[in-house]
C-alpha atoms as a PDB file:
ATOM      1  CA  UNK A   1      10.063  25.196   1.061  1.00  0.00           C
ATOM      2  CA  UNK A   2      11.918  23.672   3.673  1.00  0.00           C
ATOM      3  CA  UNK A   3      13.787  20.679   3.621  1.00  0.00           C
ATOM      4  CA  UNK A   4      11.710  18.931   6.259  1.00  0.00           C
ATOM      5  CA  UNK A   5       8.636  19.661   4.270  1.00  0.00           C
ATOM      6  CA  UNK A   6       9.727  18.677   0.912  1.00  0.00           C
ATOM      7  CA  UNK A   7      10.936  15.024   3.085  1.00  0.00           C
ATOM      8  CA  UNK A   8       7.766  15.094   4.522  1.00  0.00           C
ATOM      9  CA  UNK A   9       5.895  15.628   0.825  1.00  0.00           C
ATOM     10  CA  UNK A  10       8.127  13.070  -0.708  1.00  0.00           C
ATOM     11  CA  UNK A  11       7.761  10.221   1.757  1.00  0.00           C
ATOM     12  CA  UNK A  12       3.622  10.783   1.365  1.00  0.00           C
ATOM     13  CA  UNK A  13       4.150  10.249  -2.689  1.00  0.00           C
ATOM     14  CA  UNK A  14       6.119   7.201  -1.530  1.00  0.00           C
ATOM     15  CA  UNK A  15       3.907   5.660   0.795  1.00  0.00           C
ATOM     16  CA  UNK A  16       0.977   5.922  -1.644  1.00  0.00           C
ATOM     17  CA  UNK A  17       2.923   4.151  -4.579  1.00  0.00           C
ATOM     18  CA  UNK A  18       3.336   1.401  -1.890  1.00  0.00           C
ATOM     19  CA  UNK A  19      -0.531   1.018  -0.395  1.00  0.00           C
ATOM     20  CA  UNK A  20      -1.481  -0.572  -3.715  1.00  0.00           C
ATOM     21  CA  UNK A  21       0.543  -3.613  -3.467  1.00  0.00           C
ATOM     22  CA  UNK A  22       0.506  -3.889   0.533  1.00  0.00           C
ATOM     23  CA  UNK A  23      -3.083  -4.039   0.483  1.00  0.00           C
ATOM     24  CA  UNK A  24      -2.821  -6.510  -2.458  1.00  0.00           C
ATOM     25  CA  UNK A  25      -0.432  -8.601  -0.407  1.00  0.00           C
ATOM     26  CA  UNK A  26      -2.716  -8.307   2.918  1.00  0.00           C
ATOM     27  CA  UNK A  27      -6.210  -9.358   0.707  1.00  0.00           C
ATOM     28  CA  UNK A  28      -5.112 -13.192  -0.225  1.00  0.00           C
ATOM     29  CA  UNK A  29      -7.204 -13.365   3.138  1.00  0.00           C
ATOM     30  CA  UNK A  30     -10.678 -12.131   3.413  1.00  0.00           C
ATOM     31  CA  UNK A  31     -10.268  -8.483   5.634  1.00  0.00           C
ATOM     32  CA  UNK A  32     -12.184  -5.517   5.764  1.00  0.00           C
ATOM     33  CA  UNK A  33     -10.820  -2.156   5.077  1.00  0.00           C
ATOM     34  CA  UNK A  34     -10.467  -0.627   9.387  1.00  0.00           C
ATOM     35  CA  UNK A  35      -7.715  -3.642   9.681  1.00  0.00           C
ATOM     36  CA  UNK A  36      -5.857  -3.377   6.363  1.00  0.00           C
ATOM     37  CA  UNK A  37      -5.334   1.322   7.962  1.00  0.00           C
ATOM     38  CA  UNK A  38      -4.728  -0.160  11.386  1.00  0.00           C
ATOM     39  CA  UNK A  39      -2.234  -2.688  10.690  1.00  0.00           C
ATOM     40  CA  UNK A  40      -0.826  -0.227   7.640  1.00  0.00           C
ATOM     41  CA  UNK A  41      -0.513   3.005  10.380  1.00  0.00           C
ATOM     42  CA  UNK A  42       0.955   0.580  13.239  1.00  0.00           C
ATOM     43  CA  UNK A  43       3.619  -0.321  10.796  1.00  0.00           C
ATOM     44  CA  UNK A  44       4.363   3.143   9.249  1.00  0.00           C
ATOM     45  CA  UNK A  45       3.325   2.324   5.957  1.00  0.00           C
ATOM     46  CA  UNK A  46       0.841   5.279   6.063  1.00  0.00           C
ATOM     47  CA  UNK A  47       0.064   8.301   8.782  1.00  0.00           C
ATOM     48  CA  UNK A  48      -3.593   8.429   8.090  1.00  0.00           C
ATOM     49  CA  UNK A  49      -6.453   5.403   7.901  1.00  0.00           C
ATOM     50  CA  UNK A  50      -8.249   7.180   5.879  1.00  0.00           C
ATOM     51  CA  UNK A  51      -5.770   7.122   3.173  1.00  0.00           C
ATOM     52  CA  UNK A  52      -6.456   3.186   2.348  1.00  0.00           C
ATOM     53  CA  UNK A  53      -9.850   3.825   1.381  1.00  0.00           C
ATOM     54  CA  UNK A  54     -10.164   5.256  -1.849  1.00  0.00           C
ATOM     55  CA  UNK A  55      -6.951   2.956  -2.867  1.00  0.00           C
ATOM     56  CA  UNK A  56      -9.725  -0.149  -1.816  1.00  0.00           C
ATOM     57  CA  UNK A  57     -12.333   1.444  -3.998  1.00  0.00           C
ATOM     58  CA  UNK A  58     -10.311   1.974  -6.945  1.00  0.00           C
ATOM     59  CA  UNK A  59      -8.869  -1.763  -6.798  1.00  0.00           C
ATOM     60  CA  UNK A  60     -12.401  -2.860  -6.610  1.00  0.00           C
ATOM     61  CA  UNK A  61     -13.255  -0.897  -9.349  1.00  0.00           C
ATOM     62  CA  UNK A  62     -10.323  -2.004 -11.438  1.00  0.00           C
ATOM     63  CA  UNK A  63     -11.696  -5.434 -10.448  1.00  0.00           C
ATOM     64  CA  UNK A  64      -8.500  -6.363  -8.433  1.00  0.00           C
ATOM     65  CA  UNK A  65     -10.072  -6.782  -5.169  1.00  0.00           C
ATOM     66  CA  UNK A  66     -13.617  -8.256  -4.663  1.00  0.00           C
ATOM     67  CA  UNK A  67     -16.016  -7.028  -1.466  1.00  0.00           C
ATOM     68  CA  UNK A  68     -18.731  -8.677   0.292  1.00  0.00           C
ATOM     69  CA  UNK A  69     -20.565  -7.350   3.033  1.00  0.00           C
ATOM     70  CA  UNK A  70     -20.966  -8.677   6.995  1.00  0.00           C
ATOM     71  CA  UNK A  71     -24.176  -8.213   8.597  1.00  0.00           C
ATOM     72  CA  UNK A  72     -24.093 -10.477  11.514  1.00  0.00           C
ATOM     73  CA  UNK A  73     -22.165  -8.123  13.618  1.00  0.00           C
ATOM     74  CA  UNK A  74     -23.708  -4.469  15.166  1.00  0.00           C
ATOM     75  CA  UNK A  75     -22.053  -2.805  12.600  1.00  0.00           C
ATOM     76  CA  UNK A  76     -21.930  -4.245   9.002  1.00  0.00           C
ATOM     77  CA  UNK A  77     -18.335  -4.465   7.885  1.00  0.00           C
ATOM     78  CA  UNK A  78     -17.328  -4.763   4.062  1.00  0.00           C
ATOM     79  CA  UNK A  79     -14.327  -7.228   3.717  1.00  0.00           C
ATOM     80  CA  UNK A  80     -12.364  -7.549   0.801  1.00  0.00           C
ATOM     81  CA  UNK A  81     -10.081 -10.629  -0.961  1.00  0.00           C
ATOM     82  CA  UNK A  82      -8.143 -10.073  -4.362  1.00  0.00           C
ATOM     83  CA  UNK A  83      -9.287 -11.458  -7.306  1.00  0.00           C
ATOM     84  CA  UNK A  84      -8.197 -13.886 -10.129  1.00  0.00           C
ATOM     85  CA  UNK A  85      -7.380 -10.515 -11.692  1.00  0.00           C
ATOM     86  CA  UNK A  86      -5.861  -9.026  -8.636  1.00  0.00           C
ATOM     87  CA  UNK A  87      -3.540 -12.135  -8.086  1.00  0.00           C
ATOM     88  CA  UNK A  88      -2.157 -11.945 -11.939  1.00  0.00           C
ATOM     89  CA  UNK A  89      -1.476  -8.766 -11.704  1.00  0.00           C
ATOM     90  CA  UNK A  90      -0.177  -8.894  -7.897  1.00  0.00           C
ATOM     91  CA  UNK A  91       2.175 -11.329  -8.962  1.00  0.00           C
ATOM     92  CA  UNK A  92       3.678  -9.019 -11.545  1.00  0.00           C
ATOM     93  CA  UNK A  93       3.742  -6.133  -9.404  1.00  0.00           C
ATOM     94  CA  UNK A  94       5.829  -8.158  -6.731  1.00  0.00           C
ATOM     95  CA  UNK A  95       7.939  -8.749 -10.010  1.00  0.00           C
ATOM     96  CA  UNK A  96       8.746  -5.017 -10.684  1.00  0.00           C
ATOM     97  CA  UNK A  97       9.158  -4.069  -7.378  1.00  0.00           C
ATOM     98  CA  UNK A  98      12.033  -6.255  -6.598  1.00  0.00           C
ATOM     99  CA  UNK A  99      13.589  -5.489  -9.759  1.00  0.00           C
ATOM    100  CA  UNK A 100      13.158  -1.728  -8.827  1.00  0.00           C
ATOM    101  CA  UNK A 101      14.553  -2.027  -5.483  1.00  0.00           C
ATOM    102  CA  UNK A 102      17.680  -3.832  -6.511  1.00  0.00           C
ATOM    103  CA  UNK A 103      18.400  -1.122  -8.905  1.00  0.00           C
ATOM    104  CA  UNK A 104      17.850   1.794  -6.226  1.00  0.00           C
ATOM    105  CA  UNK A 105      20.180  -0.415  -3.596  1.00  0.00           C
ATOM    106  CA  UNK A 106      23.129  -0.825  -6.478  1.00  0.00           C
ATOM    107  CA  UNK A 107      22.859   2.830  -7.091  1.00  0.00           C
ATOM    108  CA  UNK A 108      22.571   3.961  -3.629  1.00  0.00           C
ATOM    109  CA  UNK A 109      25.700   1.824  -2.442  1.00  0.00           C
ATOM    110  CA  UNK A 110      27.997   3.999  -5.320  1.00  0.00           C
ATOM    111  CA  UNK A 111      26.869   7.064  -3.240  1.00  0.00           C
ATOM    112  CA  UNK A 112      28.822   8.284  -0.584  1.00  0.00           C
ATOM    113  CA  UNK A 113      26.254  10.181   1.800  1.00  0.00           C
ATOM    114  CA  UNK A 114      27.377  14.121   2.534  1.00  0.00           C
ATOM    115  CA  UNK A 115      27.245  15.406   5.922  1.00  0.00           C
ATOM    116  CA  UNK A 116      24.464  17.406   6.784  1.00  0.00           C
ATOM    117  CA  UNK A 117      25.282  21.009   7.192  1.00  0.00           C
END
């Protein structure tokens, strides 16, 4: 495999370990699930919208997020907002990622980077 593939493999693993508490962070306001993939591709969070819908479903099913459908538009839109549940738990996932972070940048500033080949 080449090294641009196993990057490429590696930064998707990434990115999905990372939807779970963007999306939590983006649903303390009502939203339905086309903005959370537009905003999340525009960013570079993700590379595909269609990868922040079965992360929506299993939140709701976990009963982190909440739904609600829109009919007064054309087209009915389901929008989201986290729940009591969703918050608690947000709250402690904001925890562990900032303790994980730290802990990659004070490894990462004992490496000195090689020189690509």
């Amino acid at each position: 495999m080449k090294a641009k593939d196993i990057l490429y493999n590696h930064n998707i693993e990434l990115k999905k370990g990372t939807c779970t508490i963007a999306i939590l962070t983006e649903l303390h306001k009502k939203k339905y699930g086309y903005q959370l993939a537009k905003k999340f591709v525009e960013i570079g969070l993700i590379y595909n919208k269609n990868t922040v819908y079965p992360v929506l479903k299993r939140l709701e099913n976990r009963g982190l997020i909440l739904s609600s459908w829109d009919y007064s538009c054309d087209r009915p839109k389901k929008y989201y907002i986290i729940s009591d549940l969703g918050a608690k738990i947000y709250n402690q996932l904001v925890t562990d990622w900032k303790k994980n972070t730290n802990a990659i940048y004070l490894l990462l500033k004992t490496v000195i980077p090689k020189k690509p080949d």
